[in-house]
Each structure stands twice: as structure tokens, then as C-alpha cells.
Protein backbone atom coordinates (compact mmCIF):
# COMPACT_ATOMS: atom_id res chain seq x y z
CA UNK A 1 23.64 9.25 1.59
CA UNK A 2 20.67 10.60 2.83
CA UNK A 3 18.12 7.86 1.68
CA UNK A 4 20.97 4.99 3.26
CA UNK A 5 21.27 6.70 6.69
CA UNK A 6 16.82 7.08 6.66
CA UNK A 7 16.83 3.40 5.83
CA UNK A 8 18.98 2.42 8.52
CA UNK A 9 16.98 4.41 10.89
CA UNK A 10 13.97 3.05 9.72
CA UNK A 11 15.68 -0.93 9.81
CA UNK A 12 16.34 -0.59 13.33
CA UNK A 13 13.74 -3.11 15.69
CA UNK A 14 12.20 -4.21 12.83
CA UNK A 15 12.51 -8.48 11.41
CA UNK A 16 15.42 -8.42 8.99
CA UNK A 17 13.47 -9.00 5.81
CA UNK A 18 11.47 -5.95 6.31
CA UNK A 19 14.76 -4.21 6.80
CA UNK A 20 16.09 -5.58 3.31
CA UNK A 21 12.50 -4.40 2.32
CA UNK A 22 13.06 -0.83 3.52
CA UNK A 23 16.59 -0.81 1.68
CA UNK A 24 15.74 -2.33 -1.53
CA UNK A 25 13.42 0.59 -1.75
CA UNK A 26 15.57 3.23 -1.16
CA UNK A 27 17.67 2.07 -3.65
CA UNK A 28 15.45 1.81 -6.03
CA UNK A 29 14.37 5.65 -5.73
CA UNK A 30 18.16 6.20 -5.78
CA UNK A 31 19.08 4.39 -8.45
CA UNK A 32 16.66 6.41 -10.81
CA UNK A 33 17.21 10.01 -9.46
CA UNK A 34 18.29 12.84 -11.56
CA UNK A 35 21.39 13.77 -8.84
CA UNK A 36 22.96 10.06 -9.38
CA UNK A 37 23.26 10.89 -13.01
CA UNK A 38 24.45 13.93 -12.32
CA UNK A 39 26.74 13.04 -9.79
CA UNK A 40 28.29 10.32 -12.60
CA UNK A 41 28.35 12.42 -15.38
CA UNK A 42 30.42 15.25 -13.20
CA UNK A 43 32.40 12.63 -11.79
CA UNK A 44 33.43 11.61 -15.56
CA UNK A 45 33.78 15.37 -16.90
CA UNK A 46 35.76 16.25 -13.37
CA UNK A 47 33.66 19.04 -12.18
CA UNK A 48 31.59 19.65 -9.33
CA UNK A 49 27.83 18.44 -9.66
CA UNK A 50 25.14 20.77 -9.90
CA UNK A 51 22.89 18.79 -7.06
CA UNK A 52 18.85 19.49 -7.70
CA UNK A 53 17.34 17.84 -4.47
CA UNK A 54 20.41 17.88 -2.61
């Protein structure tokens, strides 16, 4: 959540494929992290996640 609202902040005023530019790479840093496996792997054993860089 926190990398999607930063990239929206940092879209706005800007030409739209530097926005998409911004977005692709927050996603990629979020797609890699440690607290999206986490947050899967808690999601599948139905506990709460133990967040490291939340």
C-alpha cells in the first residue's frame, strides 16, 4: 500500500508514460519483498503476518 499511494503521489503533473514508469517500479520492488511473501504465506496458513519493514 505504501509504495502504490508514493507512486501516485509521485505520478501526479508528470506525462503519463513517466507515470507508468514510476509504477512499474514500485512494483517491481514490491513484487520481490520479503513482507509480500510473508503476507501470502500467512494468508495461506490463516494467521496474522509477521511484517519486517512494515
Amino acid at each position: 500500500m505504501r509504495q502504490a499511494k508514493a507512486s501516485i503521489d509521485a505520478a501526479l503533473g508528470v506525462p503519463i508514460e513517466d507515470g507508468m514508469e514510476l509504477e512499474h517500479e514500485a512494483w517491481r520492488q514490491t513484487i520481490t519483498s520479503q513482507d509480500r511473501a510473508e503476507g501470502i504465506q500467512a494468508f495461506t496458513e490463516k494467521r496474522a503476518p509477521q511484517w519486517r519493514n512494515a
